[in-house]
C-alpha atoms as a PDB file:
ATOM      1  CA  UNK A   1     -17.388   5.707  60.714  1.00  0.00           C
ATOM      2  CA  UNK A   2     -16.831   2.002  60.353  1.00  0.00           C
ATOM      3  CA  UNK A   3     -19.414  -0.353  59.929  1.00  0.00           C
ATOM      4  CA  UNK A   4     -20.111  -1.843  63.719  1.00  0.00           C
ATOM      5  CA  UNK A   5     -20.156  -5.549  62.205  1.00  0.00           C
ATOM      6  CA  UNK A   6     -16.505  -5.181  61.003  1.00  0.00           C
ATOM      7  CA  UNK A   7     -15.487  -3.101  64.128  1.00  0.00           C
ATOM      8  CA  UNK A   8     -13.073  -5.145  66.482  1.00  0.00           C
ATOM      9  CA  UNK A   9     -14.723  -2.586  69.495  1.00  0.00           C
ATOM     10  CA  UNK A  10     -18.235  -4.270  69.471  1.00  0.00           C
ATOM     11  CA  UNK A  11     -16.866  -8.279  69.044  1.00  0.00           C
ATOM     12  CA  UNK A  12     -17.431 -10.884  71.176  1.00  0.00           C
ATOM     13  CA  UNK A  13     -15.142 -13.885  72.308  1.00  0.00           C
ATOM     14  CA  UNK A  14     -16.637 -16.418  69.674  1.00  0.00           C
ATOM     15  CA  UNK A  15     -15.944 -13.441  66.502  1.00  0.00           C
ATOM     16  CA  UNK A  16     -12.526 -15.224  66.579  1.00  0.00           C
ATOM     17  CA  UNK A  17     -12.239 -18.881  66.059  1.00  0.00           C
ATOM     18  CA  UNK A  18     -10.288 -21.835  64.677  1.00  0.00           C
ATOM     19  CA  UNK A  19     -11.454 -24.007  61.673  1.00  0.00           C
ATOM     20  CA  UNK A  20      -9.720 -27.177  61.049  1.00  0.00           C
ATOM     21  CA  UNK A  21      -8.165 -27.386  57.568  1.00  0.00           C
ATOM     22  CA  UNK A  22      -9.820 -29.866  55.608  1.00  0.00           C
ATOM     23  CA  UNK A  23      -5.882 -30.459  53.765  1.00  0.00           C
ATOM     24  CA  UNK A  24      -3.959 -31.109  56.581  1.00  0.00           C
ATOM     25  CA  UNK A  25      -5.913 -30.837  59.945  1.00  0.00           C
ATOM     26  CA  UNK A  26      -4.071 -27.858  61.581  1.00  0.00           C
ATOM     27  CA  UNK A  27      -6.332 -25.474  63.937  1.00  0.00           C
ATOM     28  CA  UNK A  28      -6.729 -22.066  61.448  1.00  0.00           C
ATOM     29  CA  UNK A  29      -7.269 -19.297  63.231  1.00  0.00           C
ATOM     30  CA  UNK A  30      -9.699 -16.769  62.047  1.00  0.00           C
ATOM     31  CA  UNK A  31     -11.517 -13.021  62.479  1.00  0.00           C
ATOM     32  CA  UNK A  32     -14.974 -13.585  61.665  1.00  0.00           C
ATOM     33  CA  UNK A  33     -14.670 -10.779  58.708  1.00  0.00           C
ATOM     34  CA  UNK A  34     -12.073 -12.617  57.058  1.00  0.00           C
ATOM     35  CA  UNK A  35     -13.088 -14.801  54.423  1.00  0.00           C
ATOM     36  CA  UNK A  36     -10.271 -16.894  53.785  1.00  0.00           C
ATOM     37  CA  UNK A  37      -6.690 -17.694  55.223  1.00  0.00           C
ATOM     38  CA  UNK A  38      -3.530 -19.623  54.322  1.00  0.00           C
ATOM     39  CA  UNK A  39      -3.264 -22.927  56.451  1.00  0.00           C
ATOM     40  CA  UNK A  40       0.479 -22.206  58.169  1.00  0.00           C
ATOM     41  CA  UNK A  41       1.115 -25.725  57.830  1.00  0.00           C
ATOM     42  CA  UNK A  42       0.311 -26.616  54.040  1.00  0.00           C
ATOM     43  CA  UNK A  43      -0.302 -23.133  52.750  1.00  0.00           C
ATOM     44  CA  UNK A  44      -3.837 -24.295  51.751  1.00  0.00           C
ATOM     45  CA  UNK A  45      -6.434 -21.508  51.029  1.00  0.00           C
ATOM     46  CA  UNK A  46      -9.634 -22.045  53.829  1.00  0.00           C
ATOM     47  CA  UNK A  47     -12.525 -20.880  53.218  1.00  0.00           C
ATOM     48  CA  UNK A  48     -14.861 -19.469  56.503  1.00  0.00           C
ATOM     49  CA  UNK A  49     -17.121 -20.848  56.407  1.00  0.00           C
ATOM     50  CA  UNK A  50     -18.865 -19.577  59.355  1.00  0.00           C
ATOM     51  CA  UNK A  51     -18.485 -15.940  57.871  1.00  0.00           C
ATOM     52  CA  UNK A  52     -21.929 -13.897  58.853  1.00  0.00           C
ATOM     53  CA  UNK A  53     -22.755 -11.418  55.640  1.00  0.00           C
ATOM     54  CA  UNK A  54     -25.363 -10.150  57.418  1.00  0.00           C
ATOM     55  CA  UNK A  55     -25.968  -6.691  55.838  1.00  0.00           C
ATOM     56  CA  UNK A  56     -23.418  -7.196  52.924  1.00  0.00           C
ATOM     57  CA  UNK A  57     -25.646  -9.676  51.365  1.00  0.00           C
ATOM     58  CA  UNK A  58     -26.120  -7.187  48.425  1.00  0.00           C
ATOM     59  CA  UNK A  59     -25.277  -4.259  49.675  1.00  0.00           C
ATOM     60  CA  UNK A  60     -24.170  -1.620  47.708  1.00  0.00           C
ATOM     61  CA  UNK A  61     -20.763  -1.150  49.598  1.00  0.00           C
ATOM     62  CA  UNK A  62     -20.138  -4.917  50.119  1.00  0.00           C
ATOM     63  CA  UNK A  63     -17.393  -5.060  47.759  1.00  0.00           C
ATOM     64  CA  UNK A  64     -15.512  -1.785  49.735  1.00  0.00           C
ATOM     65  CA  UNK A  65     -15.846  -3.748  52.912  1.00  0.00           C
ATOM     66  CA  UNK A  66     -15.237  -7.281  52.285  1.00  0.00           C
ATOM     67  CA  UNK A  67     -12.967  -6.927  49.162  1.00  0.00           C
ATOM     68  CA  UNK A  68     -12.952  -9.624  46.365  1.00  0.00           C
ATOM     69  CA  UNK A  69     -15.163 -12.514  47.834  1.00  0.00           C
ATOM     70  CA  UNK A  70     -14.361 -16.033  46.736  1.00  0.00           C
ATOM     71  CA  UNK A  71     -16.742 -18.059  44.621  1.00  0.00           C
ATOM     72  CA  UNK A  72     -17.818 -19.932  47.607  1.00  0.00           C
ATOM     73  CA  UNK A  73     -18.558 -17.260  49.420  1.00  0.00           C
ATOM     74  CA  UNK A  74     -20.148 -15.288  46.779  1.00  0.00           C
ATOM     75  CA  UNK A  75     -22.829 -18.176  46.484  1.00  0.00           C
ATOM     76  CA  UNK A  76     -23.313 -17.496  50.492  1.00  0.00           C
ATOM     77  CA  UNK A  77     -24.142 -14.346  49.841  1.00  0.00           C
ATOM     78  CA  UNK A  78     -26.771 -15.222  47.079  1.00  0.00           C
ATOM     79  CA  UNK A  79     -27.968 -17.495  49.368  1.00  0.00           C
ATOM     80  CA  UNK A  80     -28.812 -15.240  51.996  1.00  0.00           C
ATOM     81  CA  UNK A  81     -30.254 -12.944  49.810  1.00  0.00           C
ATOM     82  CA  UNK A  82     -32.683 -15.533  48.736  1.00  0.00           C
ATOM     83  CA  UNK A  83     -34.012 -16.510  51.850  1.00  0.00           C
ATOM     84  CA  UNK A  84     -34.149 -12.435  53.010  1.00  0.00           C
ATOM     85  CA  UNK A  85     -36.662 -12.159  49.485  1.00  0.00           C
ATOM     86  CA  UNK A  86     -38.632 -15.329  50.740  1.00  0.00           C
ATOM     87  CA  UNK A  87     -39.476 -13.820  54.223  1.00  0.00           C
ATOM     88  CA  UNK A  88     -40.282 -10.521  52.652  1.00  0.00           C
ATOM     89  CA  UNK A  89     -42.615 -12.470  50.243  1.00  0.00           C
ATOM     90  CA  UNK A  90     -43.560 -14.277  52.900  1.00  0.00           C
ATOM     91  CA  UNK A  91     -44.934 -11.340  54.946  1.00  0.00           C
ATOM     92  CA  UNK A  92     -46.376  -9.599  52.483  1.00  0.00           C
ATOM     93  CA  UNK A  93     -48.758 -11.975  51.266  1.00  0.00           C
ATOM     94  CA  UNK A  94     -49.429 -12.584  55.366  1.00  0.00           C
ATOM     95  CA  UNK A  95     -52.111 -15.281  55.372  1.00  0.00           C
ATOM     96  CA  UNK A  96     -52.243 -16.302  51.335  1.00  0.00           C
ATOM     97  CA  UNK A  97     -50.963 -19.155  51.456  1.00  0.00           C
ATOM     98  CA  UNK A  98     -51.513 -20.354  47.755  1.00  0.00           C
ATOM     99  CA  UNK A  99     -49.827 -17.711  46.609  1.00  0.00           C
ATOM    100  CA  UNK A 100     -46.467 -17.996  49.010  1.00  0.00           C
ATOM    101  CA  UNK A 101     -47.217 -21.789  48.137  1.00  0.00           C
ATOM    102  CA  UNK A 102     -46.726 -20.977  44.719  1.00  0.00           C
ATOM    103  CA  UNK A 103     -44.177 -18.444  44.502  1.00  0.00           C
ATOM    104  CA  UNK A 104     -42.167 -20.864  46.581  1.00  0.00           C
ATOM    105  CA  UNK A 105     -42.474 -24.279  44.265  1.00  0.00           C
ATOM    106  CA  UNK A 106     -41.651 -21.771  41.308  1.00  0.00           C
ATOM    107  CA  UNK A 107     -38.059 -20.603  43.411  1.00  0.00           C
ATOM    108  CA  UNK A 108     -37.790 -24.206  43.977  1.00  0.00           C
ATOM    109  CA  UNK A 109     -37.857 -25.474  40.352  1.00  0.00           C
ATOM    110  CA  UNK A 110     -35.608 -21.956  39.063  1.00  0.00           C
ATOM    111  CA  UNK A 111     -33.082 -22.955  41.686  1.00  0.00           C
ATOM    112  CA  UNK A 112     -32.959 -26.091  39.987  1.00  0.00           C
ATOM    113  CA  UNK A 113     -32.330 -24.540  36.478  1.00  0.00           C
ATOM    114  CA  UNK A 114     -30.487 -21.821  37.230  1.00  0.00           C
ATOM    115  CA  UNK A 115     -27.493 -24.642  38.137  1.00  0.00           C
ATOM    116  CA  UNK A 116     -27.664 -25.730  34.726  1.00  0.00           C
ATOM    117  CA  UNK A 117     -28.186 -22.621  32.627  1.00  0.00           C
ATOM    118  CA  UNK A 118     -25.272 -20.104  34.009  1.00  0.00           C
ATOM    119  CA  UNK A 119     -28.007 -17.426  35.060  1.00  0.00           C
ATOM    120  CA  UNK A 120     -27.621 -15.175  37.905  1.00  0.00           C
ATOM    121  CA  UNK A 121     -28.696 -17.431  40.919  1.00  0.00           C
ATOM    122  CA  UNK A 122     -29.556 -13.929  43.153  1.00  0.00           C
ATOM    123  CA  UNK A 123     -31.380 -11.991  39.792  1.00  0.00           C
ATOM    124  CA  UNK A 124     -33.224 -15.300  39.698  1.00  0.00           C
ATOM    125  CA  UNK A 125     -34.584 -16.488  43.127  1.00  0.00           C
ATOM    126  CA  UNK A 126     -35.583 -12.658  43.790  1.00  0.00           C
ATOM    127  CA  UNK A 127     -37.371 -12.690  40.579  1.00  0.00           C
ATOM    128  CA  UNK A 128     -39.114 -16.040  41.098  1.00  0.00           C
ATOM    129  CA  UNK A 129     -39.689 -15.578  44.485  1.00  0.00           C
ATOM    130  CA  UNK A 130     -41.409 -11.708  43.707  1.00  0.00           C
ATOM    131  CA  UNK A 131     -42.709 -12.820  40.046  1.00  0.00           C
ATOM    132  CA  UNK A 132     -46.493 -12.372  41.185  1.00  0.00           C
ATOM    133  CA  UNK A 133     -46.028  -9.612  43.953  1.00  0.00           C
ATOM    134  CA  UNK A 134     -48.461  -6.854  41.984  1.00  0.00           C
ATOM    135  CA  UNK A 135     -51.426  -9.555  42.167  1.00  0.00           C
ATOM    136  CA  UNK A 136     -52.343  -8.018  45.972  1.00  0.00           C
ATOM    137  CA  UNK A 137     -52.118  -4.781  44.793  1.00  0.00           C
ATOM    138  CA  UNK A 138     -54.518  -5.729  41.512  1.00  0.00           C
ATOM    139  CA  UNK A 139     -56.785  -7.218  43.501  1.00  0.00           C
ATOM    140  CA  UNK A 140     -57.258  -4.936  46.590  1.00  0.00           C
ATOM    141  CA  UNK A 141     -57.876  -1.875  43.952  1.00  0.00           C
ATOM    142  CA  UNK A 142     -60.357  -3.969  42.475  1.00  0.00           C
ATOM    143  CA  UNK A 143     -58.836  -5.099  39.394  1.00  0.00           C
ATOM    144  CA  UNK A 144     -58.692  -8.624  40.385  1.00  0.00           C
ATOM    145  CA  UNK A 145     -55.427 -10.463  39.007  1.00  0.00           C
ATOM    146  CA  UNK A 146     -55.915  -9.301  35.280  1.00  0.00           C
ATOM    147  CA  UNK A 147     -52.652 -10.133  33.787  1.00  0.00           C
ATOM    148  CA  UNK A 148     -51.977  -6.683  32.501  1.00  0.00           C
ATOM    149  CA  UNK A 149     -52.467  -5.007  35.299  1.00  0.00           C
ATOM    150  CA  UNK A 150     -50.731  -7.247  38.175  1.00  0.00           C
ATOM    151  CA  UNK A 151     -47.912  -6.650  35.833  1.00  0.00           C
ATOM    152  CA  UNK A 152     -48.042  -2.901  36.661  1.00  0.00           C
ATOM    153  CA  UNK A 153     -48.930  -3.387  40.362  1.00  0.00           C
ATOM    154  CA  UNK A 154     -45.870  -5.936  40.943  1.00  0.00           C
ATOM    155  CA  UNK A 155     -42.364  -3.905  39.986  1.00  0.00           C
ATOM    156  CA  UNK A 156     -43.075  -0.973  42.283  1.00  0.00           C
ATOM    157  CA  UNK A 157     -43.954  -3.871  45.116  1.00  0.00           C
ATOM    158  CA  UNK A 158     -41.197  -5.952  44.375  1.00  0.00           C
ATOM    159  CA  UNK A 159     -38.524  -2.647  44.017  1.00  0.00           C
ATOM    160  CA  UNK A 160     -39.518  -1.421  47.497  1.00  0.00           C
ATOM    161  CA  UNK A 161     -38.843  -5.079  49.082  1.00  0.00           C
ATOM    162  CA  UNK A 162     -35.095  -5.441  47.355  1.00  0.00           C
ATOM    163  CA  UNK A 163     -34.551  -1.458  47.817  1.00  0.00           C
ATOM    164  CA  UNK A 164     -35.149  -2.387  51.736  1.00  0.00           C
ATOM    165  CA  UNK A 165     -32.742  -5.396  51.700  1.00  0.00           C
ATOM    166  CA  UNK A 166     -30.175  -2.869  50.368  1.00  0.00           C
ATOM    167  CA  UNK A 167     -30.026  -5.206  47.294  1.00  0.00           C
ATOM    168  CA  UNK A 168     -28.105  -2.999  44.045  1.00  0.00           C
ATOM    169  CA  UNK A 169     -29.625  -0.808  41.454  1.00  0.00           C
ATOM    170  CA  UNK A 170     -28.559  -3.583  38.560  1.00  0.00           C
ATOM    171  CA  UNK A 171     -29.880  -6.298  40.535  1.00  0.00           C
ATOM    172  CA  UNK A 172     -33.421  -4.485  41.127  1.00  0.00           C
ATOM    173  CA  UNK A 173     -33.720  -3.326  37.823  1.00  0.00           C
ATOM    174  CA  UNK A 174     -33.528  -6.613  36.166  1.00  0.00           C
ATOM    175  CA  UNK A 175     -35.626  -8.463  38.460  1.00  0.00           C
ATOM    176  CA  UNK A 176     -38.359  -5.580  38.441  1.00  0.00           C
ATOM    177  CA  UNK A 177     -37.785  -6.035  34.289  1.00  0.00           C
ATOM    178  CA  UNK A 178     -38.876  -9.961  34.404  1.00  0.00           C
ATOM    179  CA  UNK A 179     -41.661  -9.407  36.722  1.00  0.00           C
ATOM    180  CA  UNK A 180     -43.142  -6.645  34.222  1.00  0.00           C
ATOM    181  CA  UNK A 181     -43.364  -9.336  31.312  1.00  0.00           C
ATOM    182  CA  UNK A 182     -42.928 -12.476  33.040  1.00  0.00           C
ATOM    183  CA  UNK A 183     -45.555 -14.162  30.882  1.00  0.00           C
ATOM    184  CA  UNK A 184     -44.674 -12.971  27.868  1.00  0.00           C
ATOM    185  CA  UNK A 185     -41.252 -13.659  26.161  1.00  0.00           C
ATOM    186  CA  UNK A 186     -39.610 -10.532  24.076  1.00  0.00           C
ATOM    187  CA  UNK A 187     -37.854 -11.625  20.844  1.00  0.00           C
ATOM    188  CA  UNK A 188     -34.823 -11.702  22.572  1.00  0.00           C
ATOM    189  CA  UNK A 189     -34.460 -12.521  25.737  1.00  0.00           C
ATOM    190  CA  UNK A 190     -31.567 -12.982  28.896  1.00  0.00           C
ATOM    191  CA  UNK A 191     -31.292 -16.455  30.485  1.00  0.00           C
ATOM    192  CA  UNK A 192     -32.375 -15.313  33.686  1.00  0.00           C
ATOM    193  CA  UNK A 193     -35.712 -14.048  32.687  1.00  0.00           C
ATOM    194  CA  UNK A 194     -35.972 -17.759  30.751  1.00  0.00           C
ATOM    195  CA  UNK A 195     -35.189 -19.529  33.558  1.00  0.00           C
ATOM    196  CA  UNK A 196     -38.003 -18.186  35.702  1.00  0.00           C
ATOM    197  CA  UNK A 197     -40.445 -18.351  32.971  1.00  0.00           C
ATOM    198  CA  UNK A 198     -40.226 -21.797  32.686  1.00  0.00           C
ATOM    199  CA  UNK A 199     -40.265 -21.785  36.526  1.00  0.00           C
ATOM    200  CA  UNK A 200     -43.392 -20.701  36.426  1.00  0.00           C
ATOM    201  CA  UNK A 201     -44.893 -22.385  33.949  1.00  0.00           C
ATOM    202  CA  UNK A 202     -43.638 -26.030  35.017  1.00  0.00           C
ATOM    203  CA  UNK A 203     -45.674 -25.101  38.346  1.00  0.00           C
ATOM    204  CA  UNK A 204     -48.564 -23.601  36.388  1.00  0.00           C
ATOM    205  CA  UNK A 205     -48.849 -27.001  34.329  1.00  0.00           C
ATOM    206  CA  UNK A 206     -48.945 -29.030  37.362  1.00  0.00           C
ATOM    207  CA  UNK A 207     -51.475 -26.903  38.718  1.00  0.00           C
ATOM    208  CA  UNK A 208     -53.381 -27.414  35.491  1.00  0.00           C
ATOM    209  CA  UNK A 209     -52.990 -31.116  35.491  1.00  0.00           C
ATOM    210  CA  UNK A 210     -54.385 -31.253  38.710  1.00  0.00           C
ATOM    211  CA  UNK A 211     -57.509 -29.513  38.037  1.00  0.00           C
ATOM    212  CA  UNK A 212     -57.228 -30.839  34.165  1.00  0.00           C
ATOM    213  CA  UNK A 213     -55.375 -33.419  33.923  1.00  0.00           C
ATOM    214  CA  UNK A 214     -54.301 -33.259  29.652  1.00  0.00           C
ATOM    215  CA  UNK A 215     -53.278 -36.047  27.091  1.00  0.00           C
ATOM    216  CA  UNK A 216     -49.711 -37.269  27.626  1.00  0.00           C
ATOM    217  CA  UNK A 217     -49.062 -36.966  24.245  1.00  0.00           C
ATOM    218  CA  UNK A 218     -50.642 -33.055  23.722  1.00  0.00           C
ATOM    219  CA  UNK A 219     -48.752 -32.087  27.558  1.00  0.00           C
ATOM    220  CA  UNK A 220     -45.231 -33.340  26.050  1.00  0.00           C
ATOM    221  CA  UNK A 221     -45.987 -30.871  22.752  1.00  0.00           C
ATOM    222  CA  UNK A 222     -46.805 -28.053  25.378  1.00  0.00           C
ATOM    223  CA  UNK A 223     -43.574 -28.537  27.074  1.00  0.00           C
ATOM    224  CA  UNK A 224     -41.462 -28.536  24.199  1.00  0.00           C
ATOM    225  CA  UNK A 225     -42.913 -25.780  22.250  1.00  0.00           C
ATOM    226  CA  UNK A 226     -43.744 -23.691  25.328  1.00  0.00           C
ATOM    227  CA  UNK A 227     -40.492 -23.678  27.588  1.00  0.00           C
ATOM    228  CA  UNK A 228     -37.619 -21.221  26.492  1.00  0.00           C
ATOM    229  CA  UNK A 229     -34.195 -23.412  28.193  1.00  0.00           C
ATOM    230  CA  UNK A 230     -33.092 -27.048  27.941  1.00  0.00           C
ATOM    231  CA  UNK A 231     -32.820 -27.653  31.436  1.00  0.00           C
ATOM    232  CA  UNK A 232     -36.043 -26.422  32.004  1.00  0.00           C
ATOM    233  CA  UNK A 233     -37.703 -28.936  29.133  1.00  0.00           C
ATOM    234  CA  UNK A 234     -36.056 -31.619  31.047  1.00  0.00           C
ATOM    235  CA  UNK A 235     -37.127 -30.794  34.698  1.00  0.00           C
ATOM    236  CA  UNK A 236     -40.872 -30.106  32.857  1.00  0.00           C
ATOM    237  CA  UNK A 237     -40.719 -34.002  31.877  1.00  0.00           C
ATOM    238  CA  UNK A 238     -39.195 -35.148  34.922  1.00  0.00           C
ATOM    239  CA  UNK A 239     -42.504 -33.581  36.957  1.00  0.00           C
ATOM    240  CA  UNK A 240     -45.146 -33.673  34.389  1.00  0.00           C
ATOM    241  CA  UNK A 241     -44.668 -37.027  31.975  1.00  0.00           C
ATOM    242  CA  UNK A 242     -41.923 -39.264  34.122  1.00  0.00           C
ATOM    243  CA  UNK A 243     -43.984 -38.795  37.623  1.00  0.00           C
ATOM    244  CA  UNK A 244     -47.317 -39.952  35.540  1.00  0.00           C
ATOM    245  CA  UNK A 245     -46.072 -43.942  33.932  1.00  0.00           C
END
């Protein structure tokens, strides 16, 4: 059975379209499942960029129905999958809105770092974005948001949410793997679990300064001793030190 989003049976008038090409001009025709074509004109490579992933944004048999994406296009995808882990954070904290508040400066500040430290932008956002998932679970079986055990509660949350967006097993393993430890560094650690540690603790400082504000001076030794990447140590002084002459 073919998938019904790639079956020409259930299209509609606008699934095929021209795109200008941004080399010459010409009118590119184009199947809304295609991802690129070669302008007839120049023989330039366009990218479509109105291509819908829809369910192949992670999906575990993307890669036998689109084929080899382009980079451009493979950032779409991470993209979508992003904002699909936001509204599933999003619904399952319902009416807390200091934790979506916080879960979403910490995807904010990763997305920022992740650009700069070659991590896995989709292992990332769905880690920053789930990082304190358990703390509902900790809390409604009255354990309140002990450290130790919101870091039980939140991988069996946070694998049910990316198991539902079809997300793969590598993918959900690794992200399920930061939010188990996401406090505590191992000797050895990937970039992408760096990346949203600092994250988190660049929004957990500001949230400190604004209930206790600390020294300049002791804040700038926190940040440099405390944050595991470069980028992040920069984007910590940007928020914390620059925003504060």
């Amino acid at each position: 059975m073919k998938c019904p989003g790639q079956d020409t049976r259930y299209w509609k008038p606008g699934d095929i379209f021209s795109v200008q090409c941004p080399n010459c001009g010409r009118g590119v025709e184009f199947f809304k499942d295609e991802s690129t074509r070669r302008c007839k004109g120049c023989g330039f490579k366009v990218i479509n960029s109105q291509m819908d992933f829809g369910c192949a944004a992670h999906c575990k048999f993307a890669e036998q129905c689109l084929g080899d994406l382009s980079p451009e296009l493979l950032a779409k995808r991470d993209d979508l999958l992003k904002d699909r882990v936001a509204i599933e954070m999003k619904r399952y904290f319902k009416q807390d809105f200091k934790r979506i508040g916080h879960a979403t400066r910490v995807a904010r500040y990763a997305e920022k770092i992740v650009k700069d430290e070659e991590g896995d932008p989709a292992i990332v956002l769905s880690a920053a974005y789930l990082h304190d998932i358990g703390i509902k679970d900790a809390e409604e079986k009255d354990q309140g948001a002990a450290p130790d055990y919101q870091y039980r509660c939140g991988p069996p949350v946070a694998r049910e949410i990316l198991k539902k967006l079809d997300a793969s097993r590598d993918l959900i393993d690794e992200v399920c793997d930061i939010i188990d430890h996401h406090h505590h560094p191992r000797s050895e650690e990937t970039v992408n679990f760096k990346i949203v540690h600092d994250a988190d603790l660049i929004v957990k400082l500001e949230e400190e300064q604004e209930e206790r504000p600390m020294a300049r001076e002791a804040l700038a030794k926190r940040i440099e001793e405390s944050l595991l990447t470069q980028s992040g140590r920069e984007l910590a002084k940007a928020v914390l030190l620059d925003s504060r002459k």
